[in-house]
Protein backbone atom coordinates (compact mmCIF):
# COMPACT_ATOMS: atom_id res chain seq x y z
CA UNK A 1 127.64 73.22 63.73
CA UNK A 2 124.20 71.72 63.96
CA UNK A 3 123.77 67.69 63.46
CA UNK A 4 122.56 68.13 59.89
CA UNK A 5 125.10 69.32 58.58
CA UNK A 6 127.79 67.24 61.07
CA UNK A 7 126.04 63.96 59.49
CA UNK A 8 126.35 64.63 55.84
CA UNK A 9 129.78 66.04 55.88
CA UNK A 10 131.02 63.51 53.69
CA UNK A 11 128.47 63.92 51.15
CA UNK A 12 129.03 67.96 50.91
CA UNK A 13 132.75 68.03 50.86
CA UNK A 14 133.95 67.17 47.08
CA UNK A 15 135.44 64.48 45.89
CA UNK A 16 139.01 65.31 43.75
CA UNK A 17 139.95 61.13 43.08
CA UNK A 18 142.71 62.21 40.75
CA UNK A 19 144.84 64.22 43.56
CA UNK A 20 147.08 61.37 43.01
CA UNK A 21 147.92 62.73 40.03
CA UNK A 22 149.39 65.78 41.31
CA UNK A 23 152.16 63.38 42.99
CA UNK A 24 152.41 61.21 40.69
CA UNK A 25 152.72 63.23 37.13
CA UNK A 26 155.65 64.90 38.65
CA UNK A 27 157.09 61.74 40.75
CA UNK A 28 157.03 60.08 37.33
CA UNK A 29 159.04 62.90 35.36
CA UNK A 30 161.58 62.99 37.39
CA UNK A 31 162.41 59.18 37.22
CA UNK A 32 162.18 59.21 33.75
CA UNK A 33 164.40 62.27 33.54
CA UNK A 34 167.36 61.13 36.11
CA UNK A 35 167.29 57.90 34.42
CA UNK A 36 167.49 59.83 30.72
CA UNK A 37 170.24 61.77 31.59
CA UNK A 38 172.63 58.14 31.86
CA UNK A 39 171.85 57.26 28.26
CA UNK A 40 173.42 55.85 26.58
CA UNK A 41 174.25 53.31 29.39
CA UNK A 42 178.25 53.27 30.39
CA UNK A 43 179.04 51.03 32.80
CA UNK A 44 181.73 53.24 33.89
CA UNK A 45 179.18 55.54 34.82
CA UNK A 46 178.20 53.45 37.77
CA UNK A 47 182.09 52.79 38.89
CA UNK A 48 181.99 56.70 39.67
CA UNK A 49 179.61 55.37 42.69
CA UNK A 50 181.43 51.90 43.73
CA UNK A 51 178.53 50.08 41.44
CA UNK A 52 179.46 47.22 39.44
CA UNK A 53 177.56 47.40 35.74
CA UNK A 54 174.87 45.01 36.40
CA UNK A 55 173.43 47.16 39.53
CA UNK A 56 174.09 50.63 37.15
CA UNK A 57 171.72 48.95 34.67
CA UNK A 58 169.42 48.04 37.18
CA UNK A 59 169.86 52.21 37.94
CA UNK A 60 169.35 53.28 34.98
CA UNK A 61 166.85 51.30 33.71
CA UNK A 62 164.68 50.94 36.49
CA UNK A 63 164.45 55.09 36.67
CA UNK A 64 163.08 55.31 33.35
CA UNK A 65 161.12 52.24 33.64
CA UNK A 66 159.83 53.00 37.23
CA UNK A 67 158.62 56.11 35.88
CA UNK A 68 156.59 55.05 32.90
CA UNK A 69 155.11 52.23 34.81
CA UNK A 70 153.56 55.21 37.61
CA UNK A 71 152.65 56.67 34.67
CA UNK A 72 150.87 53.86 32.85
CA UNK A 73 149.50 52.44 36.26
CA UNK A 74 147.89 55.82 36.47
CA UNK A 75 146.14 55.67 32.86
CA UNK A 76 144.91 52.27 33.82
CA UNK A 77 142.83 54.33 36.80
CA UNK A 78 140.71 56.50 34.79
CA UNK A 79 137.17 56.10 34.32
CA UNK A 80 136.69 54.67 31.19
CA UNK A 81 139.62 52.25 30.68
CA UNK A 82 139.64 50.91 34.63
CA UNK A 83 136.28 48.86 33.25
CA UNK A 84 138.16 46.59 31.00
CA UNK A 85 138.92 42.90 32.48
CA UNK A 86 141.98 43.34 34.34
CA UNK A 87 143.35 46.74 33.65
CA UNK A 88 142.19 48.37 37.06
CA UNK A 89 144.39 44.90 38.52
CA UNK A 90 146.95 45.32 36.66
CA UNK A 91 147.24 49.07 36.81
CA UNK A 92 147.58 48.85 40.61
CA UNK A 93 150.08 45.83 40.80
CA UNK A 94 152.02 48.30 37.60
CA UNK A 95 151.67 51.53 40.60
CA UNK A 96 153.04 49.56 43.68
CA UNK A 97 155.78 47.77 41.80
CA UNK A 98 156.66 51.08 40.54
CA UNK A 99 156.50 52.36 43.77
CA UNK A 100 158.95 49.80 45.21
CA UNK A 101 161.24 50.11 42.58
CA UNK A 102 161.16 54.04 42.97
CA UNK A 103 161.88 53.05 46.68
CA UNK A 104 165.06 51.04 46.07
CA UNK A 105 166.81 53.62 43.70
CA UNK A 106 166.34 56.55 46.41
CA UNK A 107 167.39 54.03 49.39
CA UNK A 108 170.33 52.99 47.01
CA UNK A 109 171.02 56.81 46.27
CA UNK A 110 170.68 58.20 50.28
CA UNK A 111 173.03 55.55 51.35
CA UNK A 112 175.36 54.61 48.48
CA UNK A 113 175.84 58.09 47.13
CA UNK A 114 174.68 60.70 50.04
CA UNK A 115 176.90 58.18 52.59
CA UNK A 116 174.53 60.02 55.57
CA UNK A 117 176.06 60.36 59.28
CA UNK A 118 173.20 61.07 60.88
CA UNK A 119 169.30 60.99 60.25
CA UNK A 120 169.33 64.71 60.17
CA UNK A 121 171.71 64.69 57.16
CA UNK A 122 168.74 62.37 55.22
CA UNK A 123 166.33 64.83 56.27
CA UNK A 124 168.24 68.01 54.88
CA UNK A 125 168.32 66.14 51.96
CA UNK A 126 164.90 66.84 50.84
CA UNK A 127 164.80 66.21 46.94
CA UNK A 128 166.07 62.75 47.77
CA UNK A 129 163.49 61.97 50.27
CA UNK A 130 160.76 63.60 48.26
CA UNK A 131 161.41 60.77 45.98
CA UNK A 132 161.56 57.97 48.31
CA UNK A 133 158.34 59.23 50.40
CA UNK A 134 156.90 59.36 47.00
CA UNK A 135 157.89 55.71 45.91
CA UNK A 136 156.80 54.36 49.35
CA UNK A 137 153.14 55.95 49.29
CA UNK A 138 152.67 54.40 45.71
CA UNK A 139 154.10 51.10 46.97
CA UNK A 140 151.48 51.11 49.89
CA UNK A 141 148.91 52.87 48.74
CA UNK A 142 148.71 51.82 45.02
CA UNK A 143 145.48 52.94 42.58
CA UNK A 144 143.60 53.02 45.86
CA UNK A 145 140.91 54.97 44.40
CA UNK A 146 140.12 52.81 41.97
CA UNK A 147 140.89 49.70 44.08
CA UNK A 148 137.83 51.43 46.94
CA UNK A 149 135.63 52.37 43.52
CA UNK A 150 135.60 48.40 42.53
CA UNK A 151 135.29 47.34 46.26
CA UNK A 152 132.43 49.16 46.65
CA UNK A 153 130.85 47.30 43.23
CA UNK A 154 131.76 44.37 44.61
CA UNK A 155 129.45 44.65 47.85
CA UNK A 156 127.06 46.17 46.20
CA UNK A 157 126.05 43.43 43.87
């Protein structure tokens, strides 16, 4: 590889900024469609699980909500409507909330429902932990292209 080529790496290899749509289109739906499938809300529904009705709202609500708001924080990243005062903000505070909500209902699920005896029993669980990985990398990671995108504006001027 000759030093040309080794210096300008970053400039040839393309630049995909929506690949966190490919997590989080599909992150999203299923949120949305767990949290559809308890409609209409039954408290008893929750009981099943040893959950008193004001944590099964929380449950059901915060699936469907969780997953619109990953949704919507994603909207708020693309290229025309991040430029609007404030959406770009609140799109990424909309993303990691999500995130962390996302976060809570798999924790609450792997230990509440799944009642794991060992790690290796939360790691065989893989649609479970799909979901939480997914929750925590919004939660830390957030619109971060966009958030890098406005930096960058930022030092420039």
């Amino acid at each position: 590889m000759n030093a040309e080529v080794a210096k300008n790496y970053w400039r040839v290899l393309p630049d995909f900024g929506w690949s966190h749509i490919l997590l989080r289109i599909p992150l999203a739906v299923v949120f949305i469609q767990q949290g559809l499938s308890k409609l209409p809300f039954d408290p008893a529904g929750g009981s099943g699980f040893g959950l008193g009705a004001l944590t099964w709202w929380f449950v059901v609500y915060g699936e469907i909500l969780a997953g619109i708001g990953l949704l919507a924080g994603g909207v708020a990243s693309l290229y025309r409507i991040r430029d609007i005062p404030f959406i770009a903000e609140i799109g990424d505070l909309l993303t990691r909330f999500s995130g962390i909500v996302m976060c809570c209902i798999a924790t609450g699920v792997i230990w509440v429902v799944m009642k794991p005896d060992s790690l290796m029993a939360v790691i065989n669980d893989s649609f479970h932990l799909f979901l939480w990985v997914g929750g925590l990398y919004f939660a830390l990671r957030g619109n971060w292209a966009v958030a890098a995108s406005k930096k960058q504006e930022i030092t420039h001027d």
